[in-house]
Protein backbone atom coordinates (compact mmCIF):
# COMPACT_ATOMS: atom_id res chain seq x y z
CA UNK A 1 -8.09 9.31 0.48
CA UNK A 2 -7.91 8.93 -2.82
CA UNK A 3 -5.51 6.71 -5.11
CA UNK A 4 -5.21 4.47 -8.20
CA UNK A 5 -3.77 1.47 -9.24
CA UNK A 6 -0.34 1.14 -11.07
CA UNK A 7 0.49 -0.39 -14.11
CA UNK A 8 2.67 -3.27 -12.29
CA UNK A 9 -0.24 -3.58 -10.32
CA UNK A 10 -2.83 -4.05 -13.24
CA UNK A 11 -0.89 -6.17 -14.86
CA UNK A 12 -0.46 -8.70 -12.44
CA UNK A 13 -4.50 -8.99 -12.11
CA UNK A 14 -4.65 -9.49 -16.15
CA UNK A 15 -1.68 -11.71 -15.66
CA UNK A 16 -3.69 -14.25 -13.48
CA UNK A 17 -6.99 -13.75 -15.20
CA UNK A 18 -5.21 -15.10 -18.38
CA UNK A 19 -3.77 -17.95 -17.16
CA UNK A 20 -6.95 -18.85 -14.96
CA UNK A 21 -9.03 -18.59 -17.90
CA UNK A 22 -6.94 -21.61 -19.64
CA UNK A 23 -6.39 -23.46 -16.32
CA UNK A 24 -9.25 -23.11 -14.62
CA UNK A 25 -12.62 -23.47 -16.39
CA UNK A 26 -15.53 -24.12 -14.08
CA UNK A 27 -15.16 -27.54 -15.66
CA UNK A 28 -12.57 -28.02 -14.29
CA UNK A 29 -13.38 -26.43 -11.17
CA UNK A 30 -16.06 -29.63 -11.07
CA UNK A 31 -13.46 -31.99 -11.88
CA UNK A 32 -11.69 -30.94 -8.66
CA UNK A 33 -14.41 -31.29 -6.46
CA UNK A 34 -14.75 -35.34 -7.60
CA UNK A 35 -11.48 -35.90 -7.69
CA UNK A 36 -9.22 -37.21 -4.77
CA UNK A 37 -6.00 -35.59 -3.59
CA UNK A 38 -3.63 -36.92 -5.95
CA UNK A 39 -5.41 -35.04 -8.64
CA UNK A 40 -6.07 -31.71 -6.74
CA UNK A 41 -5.74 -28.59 -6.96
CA UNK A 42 -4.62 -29.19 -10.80
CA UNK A 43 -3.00 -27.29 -13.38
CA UNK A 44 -4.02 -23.69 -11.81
CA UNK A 45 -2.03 -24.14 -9.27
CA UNK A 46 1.22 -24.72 -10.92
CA UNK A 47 -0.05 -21.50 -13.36
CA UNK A 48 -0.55 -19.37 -10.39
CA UNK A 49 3.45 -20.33 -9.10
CA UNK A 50 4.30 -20.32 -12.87
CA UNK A 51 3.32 -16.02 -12.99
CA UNK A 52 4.66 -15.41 -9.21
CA UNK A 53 1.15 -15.15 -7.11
CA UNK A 54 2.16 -17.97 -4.84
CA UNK A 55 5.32 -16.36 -4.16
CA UNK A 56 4.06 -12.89 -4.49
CA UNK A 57 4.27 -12.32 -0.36
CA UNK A 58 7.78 -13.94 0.10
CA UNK A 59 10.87 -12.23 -0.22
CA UNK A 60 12.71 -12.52 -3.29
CA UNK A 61 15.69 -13.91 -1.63
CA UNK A 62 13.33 -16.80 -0.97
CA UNK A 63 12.19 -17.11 -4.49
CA UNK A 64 9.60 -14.80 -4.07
CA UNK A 65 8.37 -10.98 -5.46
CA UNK A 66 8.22 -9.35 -2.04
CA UNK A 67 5.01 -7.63 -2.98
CA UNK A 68 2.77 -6.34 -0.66
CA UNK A 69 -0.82 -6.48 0.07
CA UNK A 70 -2.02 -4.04 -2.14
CA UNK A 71 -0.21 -5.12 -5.46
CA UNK A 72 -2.24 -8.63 -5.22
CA UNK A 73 -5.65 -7.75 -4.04
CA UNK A 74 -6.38 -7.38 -7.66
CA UNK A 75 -5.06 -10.43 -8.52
CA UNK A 76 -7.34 -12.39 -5.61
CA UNK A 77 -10.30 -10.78 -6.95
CA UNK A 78 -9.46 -12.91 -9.77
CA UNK A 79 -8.65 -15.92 -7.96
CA UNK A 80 -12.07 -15.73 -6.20
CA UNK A 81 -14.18 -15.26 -9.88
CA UNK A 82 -12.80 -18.08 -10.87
CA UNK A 83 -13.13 -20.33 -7.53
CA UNK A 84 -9.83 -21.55 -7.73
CA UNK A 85 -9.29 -24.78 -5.84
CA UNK A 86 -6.87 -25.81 -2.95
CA UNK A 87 -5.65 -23.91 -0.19
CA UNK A 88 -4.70 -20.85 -1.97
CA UNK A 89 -4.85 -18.05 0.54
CA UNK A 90 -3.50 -20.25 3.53
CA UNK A 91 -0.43 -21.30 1.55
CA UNK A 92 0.35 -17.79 -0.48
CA UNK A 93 -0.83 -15.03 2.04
CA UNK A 94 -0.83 -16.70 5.30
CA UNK A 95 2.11 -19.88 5.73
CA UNK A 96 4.88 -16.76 4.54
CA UNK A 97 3.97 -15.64 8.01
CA UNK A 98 3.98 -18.64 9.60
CA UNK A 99 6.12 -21.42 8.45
CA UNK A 100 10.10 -21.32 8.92
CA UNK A 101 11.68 -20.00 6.00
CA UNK A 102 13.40 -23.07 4.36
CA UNK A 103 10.42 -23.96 3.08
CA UNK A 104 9.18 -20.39 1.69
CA UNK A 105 10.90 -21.58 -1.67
CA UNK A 106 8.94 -24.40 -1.77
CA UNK A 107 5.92 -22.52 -1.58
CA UNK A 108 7.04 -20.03 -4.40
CA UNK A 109 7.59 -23.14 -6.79
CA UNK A 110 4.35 -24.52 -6.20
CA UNK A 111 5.40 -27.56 -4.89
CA UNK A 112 4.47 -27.16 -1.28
CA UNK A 113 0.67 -26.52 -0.11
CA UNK A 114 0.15 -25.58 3.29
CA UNK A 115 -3.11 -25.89 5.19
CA UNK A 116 -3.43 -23.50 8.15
CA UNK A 117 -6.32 -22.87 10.59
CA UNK A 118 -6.93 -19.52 12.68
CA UNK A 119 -7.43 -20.06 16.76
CA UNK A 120 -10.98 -20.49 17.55
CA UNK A 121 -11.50 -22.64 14.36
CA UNK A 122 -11.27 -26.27 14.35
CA UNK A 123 -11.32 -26.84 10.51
CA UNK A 124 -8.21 -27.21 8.36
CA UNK A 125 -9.32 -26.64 4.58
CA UNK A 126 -7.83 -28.86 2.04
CA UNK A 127 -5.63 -30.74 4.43
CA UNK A 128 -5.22 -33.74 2.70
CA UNK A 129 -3.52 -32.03 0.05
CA UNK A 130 -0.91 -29.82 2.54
CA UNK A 131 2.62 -30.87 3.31
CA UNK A 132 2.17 -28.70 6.13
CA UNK A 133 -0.52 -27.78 8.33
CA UNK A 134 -0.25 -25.08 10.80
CA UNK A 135 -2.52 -25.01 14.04
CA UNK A 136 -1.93 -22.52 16.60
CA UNK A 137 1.86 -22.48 17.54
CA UNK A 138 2.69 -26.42 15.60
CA UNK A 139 3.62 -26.49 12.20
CA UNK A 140 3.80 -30.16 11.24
CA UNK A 141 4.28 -32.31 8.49
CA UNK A 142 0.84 -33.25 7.63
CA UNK A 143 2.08 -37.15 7.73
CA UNK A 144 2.32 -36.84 10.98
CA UNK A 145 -1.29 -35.15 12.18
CA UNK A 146 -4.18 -37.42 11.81
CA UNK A 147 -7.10 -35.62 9.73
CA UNK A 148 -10.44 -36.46 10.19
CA UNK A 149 -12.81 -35.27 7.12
CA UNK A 150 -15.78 -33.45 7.88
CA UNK A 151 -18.92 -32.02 5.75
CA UNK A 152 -18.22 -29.33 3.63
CA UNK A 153 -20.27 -27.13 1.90
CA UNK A 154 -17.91 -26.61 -0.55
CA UNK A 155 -16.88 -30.20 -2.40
CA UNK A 156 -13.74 -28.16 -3.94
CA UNK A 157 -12.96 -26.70 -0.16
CA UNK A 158 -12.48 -29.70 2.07
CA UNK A 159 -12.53 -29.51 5.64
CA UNK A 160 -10.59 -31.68 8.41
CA UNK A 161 -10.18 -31.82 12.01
CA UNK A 162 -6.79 -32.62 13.19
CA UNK A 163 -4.98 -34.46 16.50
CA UNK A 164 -3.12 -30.93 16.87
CA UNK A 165 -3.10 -29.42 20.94
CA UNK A 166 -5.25 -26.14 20.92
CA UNK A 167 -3.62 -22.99 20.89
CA UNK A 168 -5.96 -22.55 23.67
CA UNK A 169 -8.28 -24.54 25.12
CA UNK A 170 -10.57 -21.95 26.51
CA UNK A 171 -11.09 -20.30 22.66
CA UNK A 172 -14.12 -19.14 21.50
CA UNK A 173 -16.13 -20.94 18.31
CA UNK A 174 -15.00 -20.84 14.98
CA UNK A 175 -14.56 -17.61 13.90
CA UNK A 176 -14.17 -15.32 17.09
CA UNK A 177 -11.65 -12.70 17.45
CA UNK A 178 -9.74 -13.40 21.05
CA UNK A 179 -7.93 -10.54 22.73
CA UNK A 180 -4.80 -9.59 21.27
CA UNK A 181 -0.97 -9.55 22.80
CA UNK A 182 2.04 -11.96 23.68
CA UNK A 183 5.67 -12.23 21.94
CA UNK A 184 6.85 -12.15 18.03
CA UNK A 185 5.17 -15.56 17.56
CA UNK A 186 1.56 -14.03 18.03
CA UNK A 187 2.43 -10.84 16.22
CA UNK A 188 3.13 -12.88 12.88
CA UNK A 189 0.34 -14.79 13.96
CA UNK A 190 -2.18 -11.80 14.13
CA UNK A 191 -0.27 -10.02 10.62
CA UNK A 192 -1.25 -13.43 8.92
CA UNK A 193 -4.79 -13.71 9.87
CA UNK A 194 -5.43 -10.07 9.12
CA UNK A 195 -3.86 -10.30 5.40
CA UNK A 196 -5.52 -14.26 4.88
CA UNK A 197 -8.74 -12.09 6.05
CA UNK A 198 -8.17 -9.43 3.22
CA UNK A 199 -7.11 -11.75 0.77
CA UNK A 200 -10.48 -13.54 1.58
CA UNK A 201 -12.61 -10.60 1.28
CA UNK A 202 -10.90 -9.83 -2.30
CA UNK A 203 -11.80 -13.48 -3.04
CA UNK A 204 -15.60 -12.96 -2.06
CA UNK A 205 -15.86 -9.78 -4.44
CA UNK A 206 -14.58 -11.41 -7.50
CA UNK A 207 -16.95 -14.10 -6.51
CA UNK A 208 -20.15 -11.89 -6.28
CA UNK A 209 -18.81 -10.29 -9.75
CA UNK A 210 -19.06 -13.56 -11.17
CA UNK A 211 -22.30 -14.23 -9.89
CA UNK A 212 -23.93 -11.14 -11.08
CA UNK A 213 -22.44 -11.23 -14.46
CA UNK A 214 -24.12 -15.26 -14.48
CA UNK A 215 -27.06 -13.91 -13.36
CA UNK A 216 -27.18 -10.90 -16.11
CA UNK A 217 -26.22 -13.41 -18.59
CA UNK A 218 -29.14 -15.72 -17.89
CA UNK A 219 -31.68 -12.60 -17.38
CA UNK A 220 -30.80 -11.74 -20.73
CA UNK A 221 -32.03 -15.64 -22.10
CA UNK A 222 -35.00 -17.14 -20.02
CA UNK A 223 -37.91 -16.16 -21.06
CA UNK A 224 -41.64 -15.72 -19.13
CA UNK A 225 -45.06 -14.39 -20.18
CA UNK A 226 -43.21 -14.08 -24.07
CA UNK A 227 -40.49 -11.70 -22.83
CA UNK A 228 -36.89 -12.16 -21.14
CA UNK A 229 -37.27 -12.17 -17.65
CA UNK A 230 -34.17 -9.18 -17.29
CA UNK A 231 -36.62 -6.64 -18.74
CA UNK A 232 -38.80 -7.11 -16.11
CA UNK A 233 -38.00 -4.34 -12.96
CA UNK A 234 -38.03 -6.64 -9.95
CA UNK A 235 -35.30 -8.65 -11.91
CA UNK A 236 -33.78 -5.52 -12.83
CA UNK A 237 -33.77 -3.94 -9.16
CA UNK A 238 -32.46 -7.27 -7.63
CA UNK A 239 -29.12 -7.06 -9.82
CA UNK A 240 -28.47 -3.27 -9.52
CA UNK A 241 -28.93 -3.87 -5.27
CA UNK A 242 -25.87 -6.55 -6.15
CA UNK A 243 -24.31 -4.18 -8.26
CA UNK A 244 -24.54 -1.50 -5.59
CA UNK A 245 -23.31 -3.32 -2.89
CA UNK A 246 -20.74 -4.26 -4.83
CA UNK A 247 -19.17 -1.32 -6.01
CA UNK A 248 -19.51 -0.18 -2.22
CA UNK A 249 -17.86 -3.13 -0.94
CA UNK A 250 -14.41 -3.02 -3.75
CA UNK A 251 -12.87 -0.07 -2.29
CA UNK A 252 -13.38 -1.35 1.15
CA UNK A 253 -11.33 -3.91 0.31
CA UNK A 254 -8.91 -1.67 -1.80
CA UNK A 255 -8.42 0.83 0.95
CA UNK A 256 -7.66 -2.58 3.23
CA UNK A 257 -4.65 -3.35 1.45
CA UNK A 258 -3.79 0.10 1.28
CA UNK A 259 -3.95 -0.06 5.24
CA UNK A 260 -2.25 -3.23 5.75
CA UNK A 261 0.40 -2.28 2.97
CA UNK A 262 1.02 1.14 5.10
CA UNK A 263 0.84 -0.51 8.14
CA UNK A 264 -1.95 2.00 9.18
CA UNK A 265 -3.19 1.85 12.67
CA UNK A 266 -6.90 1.36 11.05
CA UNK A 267 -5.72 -1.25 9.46
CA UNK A 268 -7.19 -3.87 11.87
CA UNK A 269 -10.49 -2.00 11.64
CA UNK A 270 -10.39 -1.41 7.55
CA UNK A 271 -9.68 -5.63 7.80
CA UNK A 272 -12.85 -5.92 9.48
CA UNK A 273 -15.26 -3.70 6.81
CA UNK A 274 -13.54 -5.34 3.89
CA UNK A 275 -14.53 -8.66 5.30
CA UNK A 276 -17.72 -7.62 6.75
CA UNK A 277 -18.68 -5.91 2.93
CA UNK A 278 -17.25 -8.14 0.83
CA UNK A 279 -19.16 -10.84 2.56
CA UNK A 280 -22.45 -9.03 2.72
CA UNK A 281 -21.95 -8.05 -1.62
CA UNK A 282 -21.15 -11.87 -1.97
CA UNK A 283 -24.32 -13.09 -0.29
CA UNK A 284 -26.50 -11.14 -1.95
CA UNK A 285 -24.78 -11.83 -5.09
CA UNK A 286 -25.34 -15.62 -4.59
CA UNK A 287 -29.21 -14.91 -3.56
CA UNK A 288 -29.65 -13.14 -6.41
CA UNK A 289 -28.35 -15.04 -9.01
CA UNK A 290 -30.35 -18.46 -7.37
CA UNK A 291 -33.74 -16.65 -7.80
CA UNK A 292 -32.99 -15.49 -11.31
CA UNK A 293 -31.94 -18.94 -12.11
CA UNK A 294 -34.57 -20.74 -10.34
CA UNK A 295 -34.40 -24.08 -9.69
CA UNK A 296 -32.24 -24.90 -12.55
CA UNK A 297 -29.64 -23.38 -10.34
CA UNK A 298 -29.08 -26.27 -7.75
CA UNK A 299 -28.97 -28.49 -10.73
CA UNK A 300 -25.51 -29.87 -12.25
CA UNK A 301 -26.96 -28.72 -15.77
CA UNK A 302 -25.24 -25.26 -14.22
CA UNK A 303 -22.01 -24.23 -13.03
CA UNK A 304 -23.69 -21.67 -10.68
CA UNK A 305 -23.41 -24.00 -7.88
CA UNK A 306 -19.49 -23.87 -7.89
CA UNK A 307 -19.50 -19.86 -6.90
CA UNK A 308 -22.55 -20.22 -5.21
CA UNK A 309 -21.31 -22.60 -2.57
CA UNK A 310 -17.93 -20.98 -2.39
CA UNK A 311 -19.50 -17.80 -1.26
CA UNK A 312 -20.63 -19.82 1.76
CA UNK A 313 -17.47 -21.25 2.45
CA UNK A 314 -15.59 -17.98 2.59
CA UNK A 315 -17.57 -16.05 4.45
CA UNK A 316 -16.88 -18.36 7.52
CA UNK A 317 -13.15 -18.41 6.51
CA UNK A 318 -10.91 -15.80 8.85
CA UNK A 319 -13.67 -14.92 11.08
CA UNK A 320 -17.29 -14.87 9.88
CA UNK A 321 -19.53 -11.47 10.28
CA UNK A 322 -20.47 -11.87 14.11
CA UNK A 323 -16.62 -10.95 14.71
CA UNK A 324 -15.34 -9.02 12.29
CA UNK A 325 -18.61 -6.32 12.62
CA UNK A 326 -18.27 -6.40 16.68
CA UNK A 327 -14.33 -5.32 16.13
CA UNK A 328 -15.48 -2.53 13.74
CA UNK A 329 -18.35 -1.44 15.68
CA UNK A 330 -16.14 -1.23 18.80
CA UNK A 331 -13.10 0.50 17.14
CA UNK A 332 -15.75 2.98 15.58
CA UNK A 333 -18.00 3.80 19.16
CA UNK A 334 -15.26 2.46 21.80
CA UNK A 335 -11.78 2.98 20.01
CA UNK A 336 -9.52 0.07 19.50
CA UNK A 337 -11.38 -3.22 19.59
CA UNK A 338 -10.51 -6.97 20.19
CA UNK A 339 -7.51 -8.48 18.27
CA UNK A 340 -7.90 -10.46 15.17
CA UNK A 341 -7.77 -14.48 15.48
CA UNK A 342 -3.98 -15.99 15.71
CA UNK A 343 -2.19 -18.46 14.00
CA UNK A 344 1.03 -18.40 16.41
């Protein structure tokens, strides 16, 4: 298969980069990670509804664009490079699926987050910021659900438990893909993980993009033995593995969207290797760009830590590798395999 890009589609991506690159400074990136809800996810968030991206999935009878999966996995890539706080996939790619539609305009405005979890998991990110939170077949306000706060890796990706009944009490652990099936409710259920799942994966390559390009940057400054540490060749092999993997995983993710856009029956499958890649490209990014910092890296003196401990944090949001590779490897060897986690 082979296609490009449009224009409309381009544009968009440059579109957010812009206004992320004025809103969102790893500064203040930091700032959100100390601050308390009343001061999260800051002015990115009302830039991102300000261009369309938070309505980009609702229909535009509802205030939205009615764009599809494809003309924003560009623009996630950039939401992911610059580790954009708050519950941005959950409330722009997932709650259109999930959450009756008087409050889809409300989403498109910016001025309603939602926090949803898939079945299986028992973490709701960035809760305490949410109006709603959705857990299996209950959307409630989230004044009514009592959140408990749990550790995070991730200061700018908080994590809750909730008072919520289980979707089913028999689930797997976090992550796991349960068998597929049941009415309408399920089926948006299953649509939303899947495209929350892609969204991620776009998320986790403009993260490892970010991390290279840190890690390049630094190469190209420290200094060992009276010469910058990038012209030695183990520094140089480690980055062009992460540029490798990579520029493998992208148009797994690209031909994704082009799946879930087409409503392809791979689609479920091409989900999977997005997620599965993406993640993979991501980690190795994040390795990578630790041992050419060095210790400096876990210090504050950086930013690195804010991508590096987002990379950890996504790759356990919308089902973590165990899952996602055992659907691909059994829709590659056994022909359709497991269904996707549900948020009924």
């Amino acid at each position: 298969m082979r296609f490009s890009f449009n224009e409309d589609q381009w544009l968009l991506a440059e579109t957010v980069r812009e206004v992320l690159d004025k809103t969102c400074p790893p500064d203040a990136v930091r700032a959100a990670a100390r601050a308390d809800a009343s001061a999260r996810p800051g002015p990115a968030w009302r830039a991102l509804a300000d261009v369309g991206l938070l309505g980009a999935h609702l229909p535009e009878e509802r205030g939205g664009l009615g764009l599809t999966p494809l003309d924003t996995v560009l623009a996630y890539e950039e939401t992911g490079w610059f580790a954009v706080p708050g519950p941005l996939v959950e409330t722009a790619v997932a709650a259109p699926l999930l959450v009756p539609a008087e409050h889809h305009e409300r989403i498109a405005e910016g001025t309603l987050i939602v926090s949803a979890r898939p079945a299986g998991s028992p973490y709701l990110p960035d809760a305490d910021l949410a109006g709603l939170v959705v857990a299996g077949a209950t959307v409630a306000p989230r004044e009514s659900v009592t959140l408990t706060p749990r550790a995070s890796v991730d200061a700018t990706r908080r994590l809750f438990t909730d008072d919520l009944p289980a979707p089913n009490e028999s689930a797997p652990h976090t992550g796991s893909i349960p068998a597929d099936g049941g009415p309408a409710g399920e089926a948006a259920g299953s649509a939303a993980f899947e495209r929350a799942a892609l969204a991620t994966a776009a998320q986790l390559v403009g993260l490892g993009r970010r991390l290279r390009e840190e890690a390049v940057g630094y190469a190209r400054q420290r200094r060992q033995f009276g010469k910058v540490i990038g012209s030695f060749q183990a520094v140089k092999h480690r980055l062009a593995d992460v540029a490798v993997a990579l520029e493998f995983a992208a148009p797994l993710v690209y031909r994704a969207a082009y799946s879930a856009t087409h409503d392809a029956p791979t689609a479920r499958r091409d989900v999977s290797a997005a997620k599965t890649a993406a993640s993979r490209a991501a980690h190795l990014a994040a390795r990578t760009a630790l041992q050419v910092h060095g210790a400096i890296g876990y210090t504050d003196e950086l930013h690195l830590g804010l991508w590096l401990n987002r990379v950890v944090a996504l790759r356990a949001a919308w089902g973590d590798d165990g899952p996602h590779r055992a659907r691909l490897r059994a829709a590659l060897l056994d022909g359709p395999g497991p269904a996707a986690p549900r948020l009924p």
